[in-house]
Every structure is written in structure tokens, then in C-alpha cells.
Protein backbone atom coordinates (compact mmCIF):
# COMPACT_ATOMS: atom_id res chain seq x y z
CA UNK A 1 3.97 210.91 74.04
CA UNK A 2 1.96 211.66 71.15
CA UNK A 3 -1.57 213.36 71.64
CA UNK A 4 -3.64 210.98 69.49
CA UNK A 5 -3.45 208.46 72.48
CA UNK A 6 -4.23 210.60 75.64
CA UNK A 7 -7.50 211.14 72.86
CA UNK A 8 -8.34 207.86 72.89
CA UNK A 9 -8.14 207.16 76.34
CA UNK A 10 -10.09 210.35 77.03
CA UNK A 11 -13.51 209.44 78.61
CA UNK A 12 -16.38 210.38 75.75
CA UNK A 13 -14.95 209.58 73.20
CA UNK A 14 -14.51 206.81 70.72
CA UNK A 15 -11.26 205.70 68.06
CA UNK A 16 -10.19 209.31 69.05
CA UNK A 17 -13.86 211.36 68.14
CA UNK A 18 -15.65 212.99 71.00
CA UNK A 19 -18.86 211.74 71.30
CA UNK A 20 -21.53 214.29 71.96
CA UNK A 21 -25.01 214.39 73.58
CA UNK A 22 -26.63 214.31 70.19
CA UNK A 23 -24.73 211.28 68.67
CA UNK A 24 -25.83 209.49 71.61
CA UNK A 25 -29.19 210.35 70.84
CA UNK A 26 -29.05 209.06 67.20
CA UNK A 27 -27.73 206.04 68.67
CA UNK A 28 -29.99 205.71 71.28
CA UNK A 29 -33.03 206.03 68.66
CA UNK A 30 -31.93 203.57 66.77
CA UNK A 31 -31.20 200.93 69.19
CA UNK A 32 -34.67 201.98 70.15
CA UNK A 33 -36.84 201.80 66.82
CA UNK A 34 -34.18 199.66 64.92
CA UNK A 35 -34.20 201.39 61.63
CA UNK A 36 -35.22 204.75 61.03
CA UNK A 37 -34.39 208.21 59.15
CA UNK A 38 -33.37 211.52 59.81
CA UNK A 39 -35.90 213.42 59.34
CA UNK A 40 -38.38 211.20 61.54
CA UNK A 41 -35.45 211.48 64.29
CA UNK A 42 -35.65 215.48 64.12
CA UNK A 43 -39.17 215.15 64.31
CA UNK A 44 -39.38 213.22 67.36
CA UNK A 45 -36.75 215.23 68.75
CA UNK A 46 -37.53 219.03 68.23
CA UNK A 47 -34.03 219.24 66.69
CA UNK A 48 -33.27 220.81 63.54
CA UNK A 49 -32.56 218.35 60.62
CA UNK A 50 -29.24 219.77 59.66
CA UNK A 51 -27.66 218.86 63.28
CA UNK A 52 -29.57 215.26 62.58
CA UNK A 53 -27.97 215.00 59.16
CA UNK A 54 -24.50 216.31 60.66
CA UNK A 55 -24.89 213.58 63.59
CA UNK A 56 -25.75 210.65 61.22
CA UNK A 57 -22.67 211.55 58.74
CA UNK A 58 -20.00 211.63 61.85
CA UNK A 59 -21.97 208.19 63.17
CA UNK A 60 -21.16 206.70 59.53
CA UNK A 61 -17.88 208.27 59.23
CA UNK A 62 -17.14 205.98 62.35
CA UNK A 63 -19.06 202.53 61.07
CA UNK A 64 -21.42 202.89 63.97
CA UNK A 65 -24.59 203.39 61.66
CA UNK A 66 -24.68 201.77 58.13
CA UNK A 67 -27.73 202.95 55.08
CA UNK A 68 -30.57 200.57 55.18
CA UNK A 69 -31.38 198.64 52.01
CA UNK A 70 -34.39 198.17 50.46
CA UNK A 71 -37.15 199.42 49.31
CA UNK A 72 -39.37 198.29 51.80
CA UNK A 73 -39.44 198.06 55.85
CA UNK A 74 -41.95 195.48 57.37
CA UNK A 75 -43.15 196.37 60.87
CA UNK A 76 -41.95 194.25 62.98
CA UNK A 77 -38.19 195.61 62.11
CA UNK A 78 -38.94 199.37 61.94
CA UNK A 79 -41.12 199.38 65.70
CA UNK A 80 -42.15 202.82 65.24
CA UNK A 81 -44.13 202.11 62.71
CA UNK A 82 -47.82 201.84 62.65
CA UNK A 83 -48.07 200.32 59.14
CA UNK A 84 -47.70 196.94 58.76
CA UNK A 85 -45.39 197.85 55.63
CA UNK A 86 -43.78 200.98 54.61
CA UNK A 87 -42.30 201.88 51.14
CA UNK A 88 -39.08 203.79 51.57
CA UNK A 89 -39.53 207.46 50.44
CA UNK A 90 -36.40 208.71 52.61
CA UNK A 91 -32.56 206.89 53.52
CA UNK A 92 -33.00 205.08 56.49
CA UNK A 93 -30.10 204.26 58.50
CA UNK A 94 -29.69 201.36 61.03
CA UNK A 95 -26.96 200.27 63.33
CA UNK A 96 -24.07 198.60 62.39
CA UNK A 97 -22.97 195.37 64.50
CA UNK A 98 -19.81 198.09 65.92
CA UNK A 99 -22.85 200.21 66.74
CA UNK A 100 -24.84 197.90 68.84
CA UNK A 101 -21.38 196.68 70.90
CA UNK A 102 -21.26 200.49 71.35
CA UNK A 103 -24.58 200.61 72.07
CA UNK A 104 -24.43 197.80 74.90
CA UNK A 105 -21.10 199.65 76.77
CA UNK A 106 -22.72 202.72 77.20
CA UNK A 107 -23.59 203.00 81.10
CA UNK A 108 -23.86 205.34 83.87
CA UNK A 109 -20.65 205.67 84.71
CA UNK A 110 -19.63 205.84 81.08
CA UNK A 111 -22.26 208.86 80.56
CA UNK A 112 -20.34 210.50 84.22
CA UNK A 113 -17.36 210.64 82.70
């Protein structure tokens, strides 16, 4: 019995990478305001950047987040927003369609576990 499956069984965790309280935030945010970017994200959070920026590169590593193109976010995608349009001075990050199925499973019991 190898140990890569017992990891992928193990609750938390997803294709074998533990999922922690702070990826679940990122996740969470962005489900929430639809697009957005780290530094905002620390902001609203009262977490340093760096553990936002380590989050975000673990959450791409995985395909659960993808870059936002564009130069330009409208507000009706980016609900946050008070603008009705923002230029893009910063990477903003969205999540992918993987993300959003993620999203969705997440549930108490899930969380419990």
C-alpha cells in the first residue's frame, strides 16, 4: 500500500495537498467577490500579504484559481467594487471552473473532518 493514496483519501485535503484554513479563505473570497487580488484579500483579512501570495501560488499550483485577463474589470463581475470600472494596477486572480466544483463540495461535514 503506497502512502500517496491513504493522502488522498485523507479528509482536508485535495489530489493529495492538505488544504488549510487560509486556502479556504482565498477560495472562499473569491467565490464571494468573483475576481479579486492579493493584496485587497490581505487587506480585508488582517493577514500578511506574503501568506496571501503563498496561498494563491499553492491554489494555482492546483488549477483551483487561474490569473484574470484584462486590463479592465467592470463592476458587475468584480462585486467588491464601488467603481463602475476599474483599470487593473495589480494581478487579479479568479476561480477556475475546478475551483468553483471545489467551491460547491465544501460543507459542514467536509470542514469537521
Amino acid at each position: 500500500m503506497s502512502g500517496e493514496n491513504t493522502r488522498e483519501k485523507r479528509p482536508g485535503s485535495y489530489r493529495g495537498f492538505e488544504i488549510l484554513p487560509i486556502h479556504l479563505y482565498v477560495l472562499v473570497h473569491l467565490k464571494k467577490a468573483s475576481v479579486d487580488y492579493a493584496k485587497m484579500m490581505a487587506k480585508m483579512s488582517s493577514l500578511p500579504l506574503e501568506l496571501i501570495e503563498d496561498s494563491i501560488n499553492d491554489l494555482l499550483e492546483l488549477g483551483l484559481i487561474e490569473r484574470d485577463s484584462g486590463s479592465a474589470i467592470k463592476r458587475s463581475r468584480a462585486r467588491f467594487k464601488k467603481a463602475f470600472e476599474v483599470h487593473k494596477h495589480h494581478t487579479y486572480y479568479h476561480l477556475s471552473r475546478e475551483g468553483e466544483l471545489f467551491v460547491r463540495s465544501i460543507d459542514e461535514r467536509w470542514l469537521k473532518d
